[in-house]
N, C-alpha and C. Protein backbone atom coordinates (compact mmCIF):
# COMPACT_ATOMS: atom_id res chain seq x y z
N UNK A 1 0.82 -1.19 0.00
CA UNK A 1 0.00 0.00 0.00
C UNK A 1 0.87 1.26 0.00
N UNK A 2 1.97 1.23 0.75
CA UNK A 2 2.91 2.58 0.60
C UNK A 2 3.38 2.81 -0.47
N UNK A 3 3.69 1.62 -1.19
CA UNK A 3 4.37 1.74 -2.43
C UNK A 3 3.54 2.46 -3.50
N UNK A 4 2.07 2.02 -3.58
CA UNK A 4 1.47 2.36 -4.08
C UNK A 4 1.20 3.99 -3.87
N UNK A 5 1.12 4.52 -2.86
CA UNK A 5 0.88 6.12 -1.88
C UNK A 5 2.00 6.51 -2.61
N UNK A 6 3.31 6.08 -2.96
CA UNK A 6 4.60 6.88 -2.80
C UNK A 6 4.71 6.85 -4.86
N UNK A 7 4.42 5.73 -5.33
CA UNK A 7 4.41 5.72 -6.82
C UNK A 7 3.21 6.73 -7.00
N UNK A 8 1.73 6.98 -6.96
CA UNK A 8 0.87 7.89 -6.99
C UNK A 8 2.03 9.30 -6.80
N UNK A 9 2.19 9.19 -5.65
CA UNK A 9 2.85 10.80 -5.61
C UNK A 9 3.93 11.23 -6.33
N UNK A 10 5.00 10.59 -6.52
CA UNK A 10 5.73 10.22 -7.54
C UNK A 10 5.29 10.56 -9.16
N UNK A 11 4.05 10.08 -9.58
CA UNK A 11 3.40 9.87 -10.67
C UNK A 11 3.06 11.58 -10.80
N UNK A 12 2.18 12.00 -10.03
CA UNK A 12 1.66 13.28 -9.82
C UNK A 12 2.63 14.28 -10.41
N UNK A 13 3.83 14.31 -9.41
CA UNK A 13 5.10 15.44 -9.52
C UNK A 13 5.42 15.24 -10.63
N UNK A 14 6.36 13.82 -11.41
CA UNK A 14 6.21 13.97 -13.05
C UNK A 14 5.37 14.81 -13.94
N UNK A 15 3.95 14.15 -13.62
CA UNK A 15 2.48 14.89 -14.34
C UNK A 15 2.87 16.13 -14.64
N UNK A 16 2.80 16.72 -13.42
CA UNK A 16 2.99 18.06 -12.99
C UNK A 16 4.10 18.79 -13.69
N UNK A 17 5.51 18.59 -13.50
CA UNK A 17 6.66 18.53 -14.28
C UNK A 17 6.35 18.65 -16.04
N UNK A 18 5.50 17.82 -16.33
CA UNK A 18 5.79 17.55 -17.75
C UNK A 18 4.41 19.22 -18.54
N UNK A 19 4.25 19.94 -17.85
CA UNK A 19 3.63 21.44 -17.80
C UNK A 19 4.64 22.63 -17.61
N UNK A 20 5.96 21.97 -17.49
CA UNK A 20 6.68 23.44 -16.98
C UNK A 20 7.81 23.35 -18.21
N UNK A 21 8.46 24.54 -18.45
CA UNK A 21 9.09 24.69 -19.87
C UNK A 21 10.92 23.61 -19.14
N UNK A 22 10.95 22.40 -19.80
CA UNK A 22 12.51 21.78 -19.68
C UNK A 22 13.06 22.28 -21.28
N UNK A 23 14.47 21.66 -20.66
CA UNK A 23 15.32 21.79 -21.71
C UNK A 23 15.27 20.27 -22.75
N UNK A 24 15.32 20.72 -23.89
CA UNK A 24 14.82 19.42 -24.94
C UNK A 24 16.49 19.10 -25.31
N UNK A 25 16.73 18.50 -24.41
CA UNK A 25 18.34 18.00 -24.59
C UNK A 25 18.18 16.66 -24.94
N UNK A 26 18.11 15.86 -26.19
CA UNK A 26 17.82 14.61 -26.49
C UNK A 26 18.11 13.52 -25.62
N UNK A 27 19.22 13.04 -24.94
CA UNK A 27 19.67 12.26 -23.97
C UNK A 27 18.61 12.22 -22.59
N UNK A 28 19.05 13.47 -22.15
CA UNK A 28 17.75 13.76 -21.06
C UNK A 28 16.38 13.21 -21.29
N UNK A 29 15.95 13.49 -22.36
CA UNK A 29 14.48 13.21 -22.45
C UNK A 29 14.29 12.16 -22.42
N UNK A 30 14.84 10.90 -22.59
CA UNK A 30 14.62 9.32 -22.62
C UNK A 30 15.68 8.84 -21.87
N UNK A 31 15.91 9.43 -20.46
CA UNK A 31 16.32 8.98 -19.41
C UNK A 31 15.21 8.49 -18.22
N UNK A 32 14.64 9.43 -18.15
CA UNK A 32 13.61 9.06 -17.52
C UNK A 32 12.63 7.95 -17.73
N UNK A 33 11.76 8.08 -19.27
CA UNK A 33 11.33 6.88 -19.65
C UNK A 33 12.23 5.46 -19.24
N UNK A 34 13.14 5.44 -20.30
CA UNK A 34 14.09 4.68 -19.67
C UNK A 34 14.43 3.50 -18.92
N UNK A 35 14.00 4.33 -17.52
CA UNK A 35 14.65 4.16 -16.13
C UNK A 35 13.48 3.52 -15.77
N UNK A 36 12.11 4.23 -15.67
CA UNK A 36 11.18 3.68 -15.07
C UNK A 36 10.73 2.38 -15.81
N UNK A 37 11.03 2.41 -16.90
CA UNK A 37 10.29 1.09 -17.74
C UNK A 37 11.15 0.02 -17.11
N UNK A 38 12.58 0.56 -16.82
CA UNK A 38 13.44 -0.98 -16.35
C UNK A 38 13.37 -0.96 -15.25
N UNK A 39 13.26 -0.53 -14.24
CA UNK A 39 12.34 -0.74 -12.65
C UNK A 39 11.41 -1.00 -12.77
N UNK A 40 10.41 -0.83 -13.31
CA UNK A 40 9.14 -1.31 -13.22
C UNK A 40 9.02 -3.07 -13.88
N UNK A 41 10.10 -3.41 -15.03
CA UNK A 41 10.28 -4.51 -15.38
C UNK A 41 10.61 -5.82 -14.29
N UNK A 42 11.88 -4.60 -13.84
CA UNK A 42 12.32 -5.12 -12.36
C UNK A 42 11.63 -5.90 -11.58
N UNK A 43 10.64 -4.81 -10.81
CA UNK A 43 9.60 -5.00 -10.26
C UNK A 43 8.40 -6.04 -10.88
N UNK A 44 8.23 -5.89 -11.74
CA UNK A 44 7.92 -7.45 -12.44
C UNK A 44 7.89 -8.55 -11.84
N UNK A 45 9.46 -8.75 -12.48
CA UNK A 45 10.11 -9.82 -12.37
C UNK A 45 9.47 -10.56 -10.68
N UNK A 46 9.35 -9.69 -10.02
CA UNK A 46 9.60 -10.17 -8.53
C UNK A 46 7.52 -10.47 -8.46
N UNK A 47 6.97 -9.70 -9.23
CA UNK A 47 5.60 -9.93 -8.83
C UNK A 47 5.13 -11.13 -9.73
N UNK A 48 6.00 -11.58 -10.49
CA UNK A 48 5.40 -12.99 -10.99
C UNK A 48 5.61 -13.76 -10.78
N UNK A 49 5.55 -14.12 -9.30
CA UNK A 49 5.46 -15.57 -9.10
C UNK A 49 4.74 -16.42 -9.03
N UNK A 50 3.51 -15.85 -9.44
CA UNK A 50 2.26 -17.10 -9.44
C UNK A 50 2.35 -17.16 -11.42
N UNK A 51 3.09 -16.48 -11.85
CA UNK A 51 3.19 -16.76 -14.13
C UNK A 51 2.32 -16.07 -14.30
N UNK A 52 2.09 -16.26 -15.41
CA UNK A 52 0.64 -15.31 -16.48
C UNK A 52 0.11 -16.00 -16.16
N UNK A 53 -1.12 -15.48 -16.27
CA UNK A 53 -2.09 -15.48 -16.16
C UNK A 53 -3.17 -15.50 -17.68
N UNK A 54 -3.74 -16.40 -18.34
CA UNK A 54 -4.35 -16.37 -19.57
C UNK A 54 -4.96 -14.91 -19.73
N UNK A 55 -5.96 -13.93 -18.53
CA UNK A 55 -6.29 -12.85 -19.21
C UNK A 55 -5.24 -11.60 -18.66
N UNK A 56 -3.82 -11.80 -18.36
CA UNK A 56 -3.11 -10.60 -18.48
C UNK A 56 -2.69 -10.64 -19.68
N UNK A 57 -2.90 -11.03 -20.67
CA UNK A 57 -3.08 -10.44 -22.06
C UNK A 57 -3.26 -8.94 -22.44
N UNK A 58 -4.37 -8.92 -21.14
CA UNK A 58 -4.57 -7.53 -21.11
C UNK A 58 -3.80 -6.09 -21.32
N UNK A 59 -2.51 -6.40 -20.43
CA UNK A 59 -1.01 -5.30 -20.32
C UNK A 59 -0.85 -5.13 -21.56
N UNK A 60 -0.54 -6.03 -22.41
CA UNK A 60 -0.58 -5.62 -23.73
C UNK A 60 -1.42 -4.06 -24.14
N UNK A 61 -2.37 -4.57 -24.51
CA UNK A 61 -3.50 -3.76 -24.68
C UNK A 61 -3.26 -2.38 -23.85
N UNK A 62 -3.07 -2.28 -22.61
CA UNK A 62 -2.74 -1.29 -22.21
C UNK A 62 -1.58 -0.51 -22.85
N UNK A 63 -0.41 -1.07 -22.65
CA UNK A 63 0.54 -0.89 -23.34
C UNK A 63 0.34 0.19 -24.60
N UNK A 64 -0.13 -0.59 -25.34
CA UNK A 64 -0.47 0.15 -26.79
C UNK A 64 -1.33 1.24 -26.22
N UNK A 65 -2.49 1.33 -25.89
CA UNK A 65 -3.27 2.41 -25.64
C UNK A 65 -2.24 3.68 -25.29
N UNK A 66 -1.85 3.46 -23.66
CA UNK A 66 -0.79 4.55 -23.07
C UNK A 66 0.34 5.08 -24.25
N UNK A 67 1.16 4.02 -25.29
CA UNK A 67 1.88 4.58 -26.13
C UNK A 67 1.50 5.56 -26.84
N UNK A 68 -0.45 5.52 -27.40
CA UNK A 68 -0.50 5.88 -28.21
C UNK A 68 -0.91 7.45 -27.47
N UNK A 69 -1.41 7.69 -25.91
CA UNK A 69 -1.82 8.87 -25.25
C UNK A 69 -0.53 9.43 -25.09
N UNK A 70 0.91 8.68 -25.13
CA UNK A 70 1.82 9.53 -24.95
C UNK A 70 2.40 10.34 -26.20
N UNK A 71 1.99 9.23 -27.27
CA UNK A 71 2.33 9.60 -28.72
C UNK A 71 1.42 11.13 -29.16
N UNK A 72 0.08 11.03 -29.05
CA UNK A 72 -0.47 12.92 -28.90
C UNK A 72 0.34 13.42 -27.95
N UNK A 73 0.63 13.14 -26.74
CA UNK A 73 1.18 14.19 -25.89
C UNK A 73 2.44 14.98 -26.37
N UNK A 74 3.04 13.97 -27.44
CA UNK A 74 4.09 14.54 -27.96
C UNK A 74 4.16 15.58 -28.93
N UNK A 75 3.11 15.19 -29.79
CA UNK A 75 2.28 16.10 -30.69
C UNK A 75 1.77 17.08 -30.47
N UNK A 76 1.06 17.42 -29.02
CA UNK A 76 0.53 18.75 -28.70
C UNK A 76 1.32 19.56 -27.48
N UNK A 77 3.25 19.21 -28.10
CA UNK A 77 3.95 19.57 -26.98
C UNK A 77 4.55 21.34 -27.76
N UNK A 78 4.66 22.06 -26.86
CA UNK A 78 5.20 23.59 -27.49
C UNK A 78 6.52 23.54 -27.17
N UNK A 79 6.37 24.32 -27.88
CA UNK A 79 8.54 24.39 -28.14
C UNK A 79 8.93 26.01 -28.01
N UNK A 80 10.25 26.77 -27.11
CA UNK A 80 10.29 27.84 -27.39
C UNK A 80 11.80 27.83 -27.37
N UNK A 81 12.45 29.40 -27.83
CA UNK A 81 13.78 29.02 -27.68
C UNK A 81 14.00 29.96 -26.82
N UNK A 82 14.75 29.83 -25.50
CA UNK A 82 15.03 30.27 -24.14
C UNK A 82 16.17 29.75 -23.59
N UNK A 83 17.19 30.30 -23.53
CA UNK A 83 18.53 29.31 -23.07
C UNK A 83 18.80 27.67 -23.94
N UNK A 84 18.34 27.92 -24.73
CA UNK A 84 18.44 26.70 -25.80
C UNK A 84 17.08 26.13 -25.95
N UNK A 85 16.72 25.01 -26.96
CA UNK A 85 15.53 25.00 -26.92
C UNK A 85 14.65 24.12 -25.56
N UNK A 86 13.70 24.77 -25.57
CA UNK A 86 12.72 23.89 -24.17
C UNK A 86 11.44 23.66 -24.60
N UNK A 87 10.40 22.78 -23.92
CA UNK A 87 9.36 22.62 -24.65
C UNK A 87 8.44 21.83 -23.08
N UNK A 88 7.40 22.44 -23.18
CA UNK A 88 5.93 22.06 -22.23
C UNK A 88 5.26 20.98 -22.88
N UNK A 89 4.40 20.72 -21.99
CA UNK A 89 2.71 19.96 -22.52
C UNK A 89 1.85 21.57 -22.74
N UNK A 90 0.95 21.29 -23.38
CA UNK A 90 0.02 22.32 -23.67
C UNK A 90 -1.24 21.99 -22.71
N UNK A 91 -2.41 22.99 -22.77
CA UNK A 91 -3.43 22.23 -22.21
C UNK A 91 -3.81 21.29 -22.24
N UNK A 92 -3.81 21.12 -23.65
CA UNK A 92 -4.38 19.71 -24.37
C UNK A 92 -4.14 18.57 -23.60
N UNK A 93 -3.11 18.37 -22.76
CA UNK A 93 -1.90 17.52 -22.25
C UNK A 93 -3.03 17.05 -20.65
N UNK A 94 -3.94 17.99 -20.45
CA UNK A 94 -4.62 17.73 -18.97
C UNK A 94 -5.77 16.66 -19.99
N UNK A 95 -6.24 16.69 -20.88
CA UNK A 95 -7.02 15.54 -21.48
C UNK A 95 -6.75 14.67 -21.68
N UNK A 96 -5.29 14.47 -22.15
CA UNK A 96 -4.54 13.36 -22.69
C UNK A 96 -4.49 12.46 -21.39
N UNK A 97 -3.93 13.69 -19.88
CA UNK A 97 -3.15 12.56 -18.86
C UNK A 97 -4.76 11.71 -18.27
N UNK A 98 -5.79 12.63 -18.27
CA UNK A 98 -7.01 12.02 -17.96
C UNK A 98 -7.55 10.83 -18.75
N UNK A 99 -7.19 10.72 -20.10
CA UNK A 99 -7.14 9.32 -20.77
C UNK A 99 -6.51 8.59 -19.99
N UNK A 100 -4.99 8.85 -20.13
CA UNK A 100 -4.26 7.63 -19.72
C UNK A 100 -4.30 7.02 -18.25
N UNK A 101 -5.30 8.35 -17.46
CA UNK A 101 -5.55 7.27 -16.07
C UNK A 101 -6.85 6.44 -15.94
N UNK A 102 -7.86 7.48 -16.62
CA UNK A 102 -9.03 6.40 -17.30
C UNK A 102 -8.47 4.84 -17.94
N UNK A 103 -7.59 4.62 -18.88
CA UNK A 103 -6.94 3.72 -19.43
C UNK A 103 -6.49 2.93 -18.49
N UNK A 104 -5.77 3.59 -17.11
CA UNK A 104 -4.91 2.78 -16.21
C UNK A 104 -6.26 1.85 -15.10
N UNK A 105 -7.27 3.22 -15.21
CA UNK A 105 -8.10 2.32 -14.10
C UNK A 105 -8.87 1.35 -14.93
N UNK A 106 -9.47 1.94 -15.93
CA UNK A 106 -10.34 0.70 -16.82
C UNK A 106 -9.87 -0.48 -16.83
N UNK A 107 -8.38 -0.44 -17.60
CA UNK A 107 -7.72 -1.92 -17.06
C UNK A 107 -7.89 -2.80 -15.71
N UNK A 108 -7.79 -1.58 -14.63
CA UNK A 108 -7.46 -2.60 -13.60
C UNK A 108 -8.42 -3.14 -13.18
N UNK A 109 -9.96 -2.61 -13.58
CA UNK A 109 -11.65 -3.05 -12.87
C UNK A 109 -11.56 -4.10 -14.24
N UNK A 110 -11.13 -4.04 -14.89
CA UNK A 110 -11.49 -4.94 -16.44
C UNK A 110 -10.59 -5.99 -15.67
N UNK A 111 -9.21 -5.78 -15.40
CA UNK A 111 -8.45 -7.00 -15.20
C UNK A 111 -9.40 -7.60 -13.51
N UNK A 112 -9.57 -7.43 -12.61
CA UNK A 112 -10.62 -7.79 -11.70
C UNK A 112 -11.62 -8.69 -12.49
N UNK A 113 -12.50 -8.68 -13.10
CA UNK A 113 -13.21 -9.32 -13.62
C UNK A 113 -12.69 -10.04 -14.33
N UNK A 114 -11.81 -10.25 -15.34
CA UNK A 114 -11.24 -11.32 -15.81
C UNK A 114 -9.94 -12.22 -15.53
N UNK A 115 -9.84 -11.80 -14.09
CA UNK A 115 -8.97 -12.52 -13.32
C UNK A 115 -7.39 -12.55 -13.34
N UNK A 116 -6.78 -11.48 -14.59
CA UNK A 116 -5.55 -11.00 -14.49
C UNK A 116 -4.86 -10.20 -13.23
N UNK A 117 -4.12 -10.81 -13.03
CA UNK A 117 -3.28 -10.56 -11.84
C UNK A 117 -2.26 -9.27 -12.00
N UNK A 118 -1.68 -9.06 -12.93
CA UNK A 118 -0.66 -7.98 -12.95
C UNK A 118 -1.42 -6.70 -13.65
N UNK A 119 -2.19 -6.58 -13.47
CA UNK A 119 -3.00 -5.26 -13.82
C UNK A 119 -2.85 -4.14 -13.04
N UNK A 120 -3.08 -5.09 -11.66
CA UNK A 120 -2.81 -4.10 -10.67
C UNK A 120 -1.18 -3.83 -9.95
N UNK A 121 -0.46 -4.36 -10.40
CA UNK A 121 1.10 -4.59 -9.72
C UNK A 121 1.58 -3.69 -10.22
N UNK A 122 2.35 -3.37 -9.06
CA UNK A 122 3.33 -1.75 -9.22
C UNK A 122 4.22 -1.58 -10.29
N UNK A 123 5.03 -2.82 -10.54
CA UNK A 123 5.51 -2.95 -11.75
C UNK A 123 5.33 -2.31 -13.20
N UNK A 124 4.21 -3.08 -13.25
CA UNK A 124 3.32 -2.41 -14.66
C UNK A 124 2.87 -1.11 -14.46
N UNK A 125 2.50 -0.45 -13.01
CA UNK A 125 2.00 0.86 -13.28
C UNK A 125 3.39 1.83 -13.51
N UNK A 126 4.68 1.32 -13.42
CA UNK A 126 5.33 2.09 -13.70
C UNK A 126 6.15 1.55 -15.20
N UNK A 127 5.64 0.63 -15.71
CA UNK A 127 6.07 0.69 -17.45
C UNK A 127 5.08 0.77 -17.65
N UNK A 128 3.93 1.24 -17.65
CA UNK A 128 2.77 1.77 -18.19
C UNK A 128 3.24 3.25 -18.44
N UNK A 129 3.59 3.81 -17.13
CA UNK A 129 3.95 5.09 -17.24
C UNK A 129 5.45 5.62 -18.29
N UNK A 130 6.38 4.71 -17.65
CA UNK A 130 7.36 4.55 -18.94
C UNK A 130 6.86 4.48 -19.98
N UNK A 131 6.00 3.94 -20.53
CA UNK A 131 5.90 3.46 -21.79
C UNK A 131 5.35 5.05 -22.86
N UNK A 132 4.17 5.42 -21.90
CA UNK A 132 3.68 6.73 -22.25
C UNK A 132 4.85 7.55 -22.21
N UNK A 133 5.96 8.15 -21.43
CA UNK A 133 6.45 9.06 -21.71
C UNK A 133 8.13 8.42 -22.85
N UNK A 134 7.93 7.30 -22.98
CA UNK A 134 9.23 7.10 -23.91
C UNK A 134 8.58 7.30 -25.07
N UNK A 135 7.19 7.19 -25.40
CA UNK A 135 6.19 7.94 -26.73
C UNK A 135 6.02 9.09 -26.66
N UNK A 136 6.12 9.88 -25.75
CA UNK A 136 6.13 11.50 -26.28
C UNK A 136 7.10 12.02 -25.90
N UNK A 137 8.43 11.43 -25.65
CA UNK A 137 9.91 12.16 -25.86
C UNK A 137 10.44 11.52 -27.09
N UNK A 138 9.84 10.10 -27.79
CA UNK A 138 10.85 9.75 -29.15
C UNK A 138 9.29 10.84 -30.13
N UNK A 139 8.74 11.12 -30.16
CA UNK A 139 8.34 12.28 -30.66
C UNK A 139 8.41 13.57 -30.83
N UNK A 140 8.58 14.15 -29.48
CA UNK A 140 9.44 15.46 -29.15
C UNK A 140 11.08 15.47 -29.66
N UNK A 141 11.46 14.45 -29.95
CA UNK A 141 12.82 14.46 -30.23
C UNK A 141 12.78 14.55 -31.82
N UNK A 142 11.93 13.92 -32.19
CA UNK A 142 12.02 14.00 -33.67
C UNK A 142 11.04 15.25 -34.08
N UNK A 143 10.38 15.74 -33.17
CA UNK A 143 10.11 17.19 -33.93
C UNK A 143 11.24 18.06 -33.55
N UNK A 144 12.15 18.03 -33.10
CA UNK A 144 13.42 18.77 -32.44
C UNK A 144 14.06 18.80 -33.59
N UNK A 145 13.95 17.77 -34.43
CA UNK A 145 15.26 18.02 -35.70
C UNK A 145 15.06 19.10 -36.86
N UNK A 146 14.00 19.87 -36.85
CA UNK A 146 13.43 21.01 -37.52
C UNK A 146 13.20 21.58 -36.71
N UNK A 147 13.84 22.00 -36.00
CA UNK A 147 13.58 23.70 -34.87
C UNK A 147 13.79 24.33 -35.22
N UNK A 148 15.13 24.68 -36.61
CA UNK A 148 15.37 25.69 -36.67
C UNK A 148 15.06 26.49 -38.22
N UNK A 149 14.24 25.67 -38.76
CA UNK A 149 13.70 25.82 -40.17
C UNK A 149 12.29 26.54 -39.86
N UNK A 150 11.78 26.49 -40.97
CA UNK A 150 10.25 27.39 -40.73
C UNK A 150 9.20 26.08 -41.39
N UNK A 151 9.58 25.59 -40.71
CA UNK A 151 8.83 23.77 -41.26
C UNK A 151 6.83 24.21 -40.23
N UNK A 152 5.66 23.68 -41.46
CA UNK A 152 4.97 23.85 -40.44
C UNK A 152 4.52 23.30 -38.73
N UNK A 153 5.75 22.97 -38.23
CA UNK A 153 5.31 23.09 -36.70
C UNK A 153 5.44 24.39 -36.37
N UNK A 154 6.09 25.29 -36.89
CA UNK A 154 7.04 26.27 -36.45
C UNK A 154 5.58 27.66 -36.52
N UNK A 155 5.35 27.87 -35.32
CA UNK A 155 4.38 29.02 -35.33
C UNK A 155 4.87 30.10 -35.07
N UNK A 156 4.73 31.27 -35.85
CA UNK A 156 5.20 32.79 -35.80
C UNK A 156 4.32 33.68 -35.04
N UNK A 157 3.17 33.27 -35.22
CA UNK A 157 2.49 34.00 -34.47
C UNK A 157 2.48 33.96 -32.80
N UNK A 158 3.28 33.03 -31.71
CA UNK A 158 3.46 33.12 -30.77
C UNK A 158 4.50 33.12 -30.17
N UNK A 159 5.28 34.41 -31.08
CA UNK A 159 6.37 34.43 -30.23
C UNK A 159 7.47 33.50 -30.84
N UNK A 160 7.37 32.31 -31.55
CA UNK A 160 8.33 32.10 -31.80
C UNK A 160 8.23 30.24 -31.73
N UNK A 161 7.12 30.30 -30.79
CA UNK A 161 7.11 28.90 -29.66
C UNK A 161 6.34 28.06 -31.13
N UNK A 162 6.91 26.71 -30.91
CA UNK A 162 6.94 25.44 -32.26
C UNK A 162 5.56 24.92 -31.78
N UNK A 163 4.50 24.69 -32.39
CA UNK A 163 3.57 23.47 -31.78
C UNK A 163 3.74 22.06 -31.56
């Protein structure tokens, strides 16, 4: 249960974080993903000791979903140039994270009823979360390689800042 209290809060401050202008330093940005996907694998490892389960099939499915909420998030990320370039979530980004916890809980009342076990394990809630943000930093990174062209991401009308 703490683990769970301390990953939630944990989860939050990221959230939160991924609204404030960072630096789009390619390395950086898929450190984090990263990290959590291989702890949370970690963590896995140690929560399967009873095996699969025929309907954790499910993670899958999740999986893809969260990639694809992190994959817009990447898409509706702004870009400005300020001490080199940096880049936010936009509003848009408070709809997206509300998918992907809709997504996280649907799974886990779906996995309840069909008797999958790792739906709910800490593990997966943190390569779930990896998974979403290693999809909207290998996106943010590849809109990074035209920052400095007038390619249409590149909006003039605000200042300067990329959509």
């Amino acid at each position: 249960m703490v683990d769970d209290v301390l990953i939630a809060v944990a989860v939050g401050i990221l959230i939160v974080r991924q609204f404030q202008w960072r630096s789009a330093e390619p390395r950086r940005m898929l450190l984090m993903p990263i990290l959590l996907i291989v702890i949370g694998l970690v963590c896995l490892g140690f929560e399967l000791g009873g095996g699969l389960q025929p309907a954790d099939w499910l993670l899958v499915g999740e999986l893809v979903l969260v990639a694809g909420t992190g994959t817009a998030m990447g898409y509706v990320t702004r870009f400005r140039q300020a001490d080199g370039l940096q880049y936010r979530l936009t509003g848009a980004g408070i709809g997206l994270w509300a998918v992907f916890l809709a997504i996280r809980i649907g799974s886990f009342a779906l996995a309840g009823v069909l008797g999958a076990h790792l739906l709910d394990a800490t593990g997966l809630i943190l390569v779930s979360f990896g998974v979403n943000r290693l999809a909207a930093s290998l996106v943010v990174r590849h809109r990074t390689v035209h920052c400095g062209d007038k390619s249409p991401a590149y909006d003039q009308g605000n200042g300067g800042t990329r959509r």
